[in-house]
C-alpha atoms as a PDB file:
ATOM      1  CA  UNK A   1     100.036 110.569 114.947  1.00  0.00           C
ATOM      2  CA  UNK A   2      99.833 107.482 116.712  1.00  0.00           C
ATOM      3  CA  UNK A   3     101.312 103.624 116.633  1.00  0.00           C
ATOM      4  CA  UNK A   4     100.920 101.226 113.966  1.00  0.00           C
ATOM      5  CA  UNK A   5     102.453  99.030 111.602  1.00  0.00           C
ATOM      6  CA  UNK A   6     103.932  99.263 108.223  1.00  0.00           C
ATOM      7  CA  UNK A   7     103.132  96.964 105.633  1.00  0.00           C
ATOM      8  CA  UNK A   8     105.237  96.466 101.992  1.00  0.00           C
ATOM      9  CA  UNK A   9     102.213  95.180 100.140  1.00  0.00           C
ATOM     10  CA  UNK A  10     102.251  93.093  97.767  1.00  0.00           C
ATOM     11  CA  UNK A  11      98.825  93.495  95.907  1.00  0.00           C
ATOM     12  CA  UNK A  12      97.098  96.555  94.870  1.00  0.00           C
ATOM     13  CA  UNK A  13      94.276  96.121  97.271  1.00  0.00           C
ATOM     14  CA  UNK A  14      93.936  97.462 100.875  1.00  0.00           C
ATOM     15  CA  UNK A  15      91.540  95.402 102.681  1.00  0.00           C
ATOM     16  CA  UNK A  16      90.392  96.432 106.283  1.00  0.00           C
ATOM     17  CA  UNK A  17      91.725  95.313 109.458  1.00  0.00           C
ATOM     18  CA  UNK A  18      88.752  95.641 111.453  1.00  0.00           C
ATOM     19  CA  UNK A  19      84.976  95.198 111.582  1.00  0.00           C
ATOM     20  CA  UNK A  20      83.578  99.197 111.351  1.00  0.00           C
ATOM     21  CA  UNK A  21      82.644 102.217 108.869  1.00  0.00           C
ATOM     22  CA  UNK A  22      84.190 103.993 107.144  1.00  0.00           C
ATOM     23  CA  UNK A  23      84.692 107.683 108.366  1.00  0.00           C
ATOM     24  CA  UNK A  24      86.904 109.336 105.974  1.00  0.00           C
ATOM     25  CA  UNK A  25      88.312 109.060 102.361  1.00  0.00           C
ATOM     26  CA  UNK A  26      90.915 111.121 101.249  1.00  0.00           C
ATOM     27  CA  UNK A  27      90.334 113.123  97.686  1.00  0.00           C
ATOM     28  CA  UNK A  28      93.357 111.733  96.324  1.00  0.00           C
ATOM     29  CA  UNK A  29      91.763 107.842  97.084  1.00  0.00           C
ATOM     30  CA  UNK A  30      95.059 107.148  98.447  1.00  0.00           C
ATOM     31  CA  UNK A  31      94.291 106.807 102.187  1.00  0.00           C
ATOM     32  CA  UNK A  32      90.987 106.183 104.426  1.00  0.00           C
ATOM     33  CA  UNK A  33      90.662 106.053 108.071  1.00  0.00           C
ATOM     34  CA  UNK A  34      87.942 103.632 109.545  1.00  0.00           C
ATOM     35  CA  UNK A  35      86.136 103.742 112.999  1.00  0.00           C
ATOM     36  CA  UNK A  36      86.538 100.065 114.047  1.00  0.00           C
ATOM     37  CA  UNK A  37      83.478  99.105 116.224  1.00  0.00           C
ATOM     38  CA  UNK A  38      85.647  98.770 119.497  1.00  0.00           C
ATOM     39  CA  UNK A  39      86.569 102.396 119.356  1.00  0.00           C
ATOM     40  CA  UNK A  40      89.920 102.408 117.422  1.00  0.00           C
ATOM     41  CA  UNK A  41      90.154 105.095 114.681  1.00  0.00           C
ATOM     42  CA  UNK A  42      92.690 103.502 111.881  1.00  0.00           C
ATOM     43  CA  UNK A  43      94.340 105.513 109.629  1.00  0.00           C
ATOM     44  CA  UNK A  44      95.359 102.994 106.322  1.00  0.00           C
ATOM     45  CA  UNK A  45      97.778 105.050 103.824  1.00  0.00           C
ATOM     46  CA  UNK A  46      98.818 103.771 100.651  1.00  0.00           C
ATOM     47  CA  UNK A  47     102.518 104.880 100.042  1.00  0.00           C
ATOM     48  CA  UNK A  48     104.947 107.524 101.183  1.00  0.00           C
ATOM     49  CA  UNK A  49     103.913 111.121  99.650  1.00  0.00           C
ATOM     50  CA  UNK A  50     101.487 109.441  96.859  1.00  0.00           C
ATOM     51  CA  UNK A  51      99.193 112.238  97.882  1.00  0.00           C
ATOM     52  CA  UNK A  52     101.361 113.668  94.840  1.00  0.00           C
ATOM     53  CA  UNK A  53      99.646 111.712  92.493  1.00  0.00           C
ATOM     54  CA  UNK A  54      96.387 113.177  92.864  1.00  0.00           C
ATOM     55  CA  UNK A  55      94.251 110.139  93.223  1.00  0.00           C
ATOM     56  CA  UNK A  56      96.004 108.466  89.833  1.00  0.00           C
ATOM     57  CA  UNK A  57      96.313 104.591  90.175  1.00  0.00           C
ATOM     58  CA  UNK A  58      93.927 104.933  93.238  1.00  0.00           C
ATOM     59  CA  UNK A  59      89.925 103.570  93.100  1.00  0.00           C
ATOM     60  CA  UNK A  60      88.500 103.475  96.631  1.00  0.00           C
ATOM     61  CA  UNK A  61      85.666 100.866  96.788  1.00  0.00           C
ATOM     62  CA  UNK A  62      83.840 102.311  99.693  1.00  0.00           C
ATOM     63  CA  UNK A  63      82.186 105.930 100.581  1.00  0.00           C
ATOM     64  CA  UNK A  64      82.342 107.776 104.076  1.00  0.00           C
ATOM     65  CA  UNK A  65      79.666 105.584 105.722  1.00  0.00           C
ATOM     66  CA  UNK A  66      79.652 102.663 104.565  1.00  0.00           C
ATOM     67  CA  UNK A  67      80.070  99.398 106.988  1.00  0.00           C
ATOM     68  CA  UNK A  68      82.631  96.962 106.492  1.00  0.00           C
ATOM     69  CA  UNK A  69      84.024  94.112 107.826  1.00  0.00           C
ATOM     70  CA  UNK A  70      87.507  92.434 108.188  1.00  0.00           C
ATOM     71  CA  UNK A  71      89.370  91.792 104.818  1.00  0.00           C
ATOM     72  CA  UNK A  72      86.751  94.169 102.701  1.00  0.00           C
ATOM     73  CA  UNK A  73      88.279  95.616 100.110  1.00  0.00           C
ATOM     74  CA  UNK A  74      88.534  99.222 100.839  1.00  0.00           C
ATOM     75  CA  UNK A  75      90.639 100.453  97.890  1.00  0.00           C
ATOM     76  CA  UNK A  76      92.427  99.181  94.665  1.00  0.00           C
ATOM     77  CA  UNK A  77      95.482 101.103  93.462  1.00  0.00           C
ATOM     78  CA  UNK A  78      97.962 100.330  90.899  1.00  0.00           C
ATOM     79  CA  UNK A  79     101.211  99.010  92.778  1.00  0.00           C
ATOM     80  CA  UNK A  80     103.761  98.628  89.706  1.00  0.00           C
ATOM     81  CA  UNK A  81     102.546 101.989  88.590  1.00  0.00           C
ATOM     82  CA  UNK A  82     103.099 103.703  91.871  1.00  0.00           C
ATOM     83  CA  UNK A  83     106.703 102.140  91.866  1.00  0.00           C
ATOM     84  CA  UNK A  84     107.311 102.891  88.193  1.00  0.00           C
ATOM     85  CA  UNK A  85     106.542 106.656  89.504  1.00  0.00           C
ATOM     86  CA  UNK A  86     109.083 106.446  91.996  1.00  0.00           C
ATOM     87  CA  UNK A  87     106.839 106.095  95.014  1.00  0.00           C
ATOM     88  CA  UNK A  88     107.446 103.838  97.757  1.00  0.00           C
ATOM     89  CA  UNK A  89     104.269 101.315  98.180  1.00  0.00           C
ATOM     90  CA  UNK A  90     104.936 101.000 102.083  1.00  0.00           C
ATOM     91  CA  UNK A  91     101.172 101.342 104.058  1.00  0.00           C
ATOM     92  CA  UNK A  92     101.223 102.224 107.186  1.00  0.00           C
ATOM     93  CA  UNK A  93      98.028 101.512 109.059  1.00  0.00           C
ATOM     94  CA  UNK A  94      98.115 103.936 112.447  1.00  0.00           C
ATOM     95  CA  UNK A  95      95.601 103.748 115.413  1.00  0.00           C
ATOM     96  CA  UNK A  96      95.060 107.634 115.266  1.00  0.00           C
ATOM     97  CA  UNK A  97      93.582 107.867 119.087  1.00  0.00           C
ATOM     98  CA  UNK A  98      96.593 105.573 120.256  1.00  0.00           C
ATOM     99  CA  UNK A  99      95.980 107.767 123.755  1.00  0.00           C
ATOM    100  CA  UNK A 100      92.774 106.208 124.259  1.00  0.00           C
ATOM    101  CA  UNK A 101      94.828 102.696 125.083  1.00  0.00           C
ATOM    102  CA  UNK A 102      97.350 101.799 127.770  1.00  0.00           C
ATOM    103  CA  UNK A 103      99.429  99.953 124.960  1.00  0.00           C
ATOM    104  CA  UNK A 104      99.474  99.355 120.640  1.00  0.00           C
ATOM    105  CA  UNK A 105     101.454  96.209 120.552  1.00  0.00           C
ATOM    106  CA  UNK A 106     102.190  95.530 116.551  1.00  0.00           C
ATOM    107  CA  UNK A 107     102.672  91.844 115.251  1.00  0.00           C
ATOM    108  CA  UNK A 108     105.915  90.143 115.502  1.00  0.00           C
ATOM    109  CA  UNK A 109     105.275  88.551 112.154  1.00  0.00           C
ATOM    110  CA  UNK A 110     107.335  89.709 109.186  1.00  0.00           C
ATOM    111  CA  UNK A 111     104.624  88.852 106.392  1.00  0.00           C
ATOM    112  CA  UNK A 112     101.119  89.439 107.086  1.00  0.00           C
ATOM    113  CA  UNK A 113      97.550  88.228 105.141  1.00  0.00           C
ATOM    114  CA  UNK A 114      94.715  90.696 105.198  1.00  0.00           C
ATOM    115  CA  UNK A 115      93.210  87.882 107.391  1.00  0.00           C
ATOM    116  CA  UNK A 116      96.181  88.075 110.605  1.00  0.00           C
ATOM    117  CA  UNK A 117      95.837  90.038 113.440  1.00  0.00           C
ATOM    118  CA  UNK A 118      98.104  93.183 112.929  1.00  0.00           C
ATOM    119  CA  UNK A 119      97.992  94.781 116.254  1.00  0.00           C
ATOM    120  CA  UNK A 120      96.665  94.177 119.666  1.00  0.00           C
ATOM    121  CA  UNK A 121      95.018  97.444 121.362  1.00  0.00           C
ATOM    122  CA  UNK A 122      95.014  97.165 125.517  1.00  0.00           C
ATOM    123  CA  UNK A 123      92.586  98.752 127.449  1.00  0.00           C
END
């Protein structure tokens, strides 16, 4: 699948990591993978199995096209409900074509703001 990072958030937003557009939104709203503007292909996805919930507590805020830029919101989703259904909240944001770099190195930092750098990709 590729290396990444995992965040616990602790909002019901997912914002984007990188400057790019958006290539794919998943039916359920609960994931979306961007095309970052250096190449990377980021896969963000909101919870373990929430795929299950068929798109309840999930409203993406962007369409397949659509240009954004570090810390857009991308998607707003219901955290407490998602935990209240037994769902784990943990997002894992994965650089899909991890093969196209030499390394992924994630951040050493144990909380995160949508502005810090999450991951450093070497070419």
């Amino acid at each position: 699948m590729g290396k990444g990072v995992a965040i616990v958030p602790s909002v019901g937003q997912a914002v984007s990591p990188v400057n790019g557009t958006v290539g794919t939104i998943l039916k359920s709203g609960h994931a979306v993978v961007l095309l970052s503007e250096s190449g990377a292909e980021v896969l963000i996805h909101i919870g373990i199995n929430t795929v299950q919930l068929k798109g309840q507590y999930f409203t993406p805020r962007v369409k397949v096209g659509d240009q954004v830029r570090k810390g857009d919101l991308l998607i707003e989703f219901d955290l407490e409900k998602i935990k209240e259904a037994g769902y784990n909240p943990i997002t894992p944001i994965i650089i899909s074509n991890t093969d196209d770099y030499l390394d992924v190195i994630e951040t050493t930092s144990s909380t995160v703001t949508a502005q810090d750098k999450l991951l450093t990709l070497v070419v």
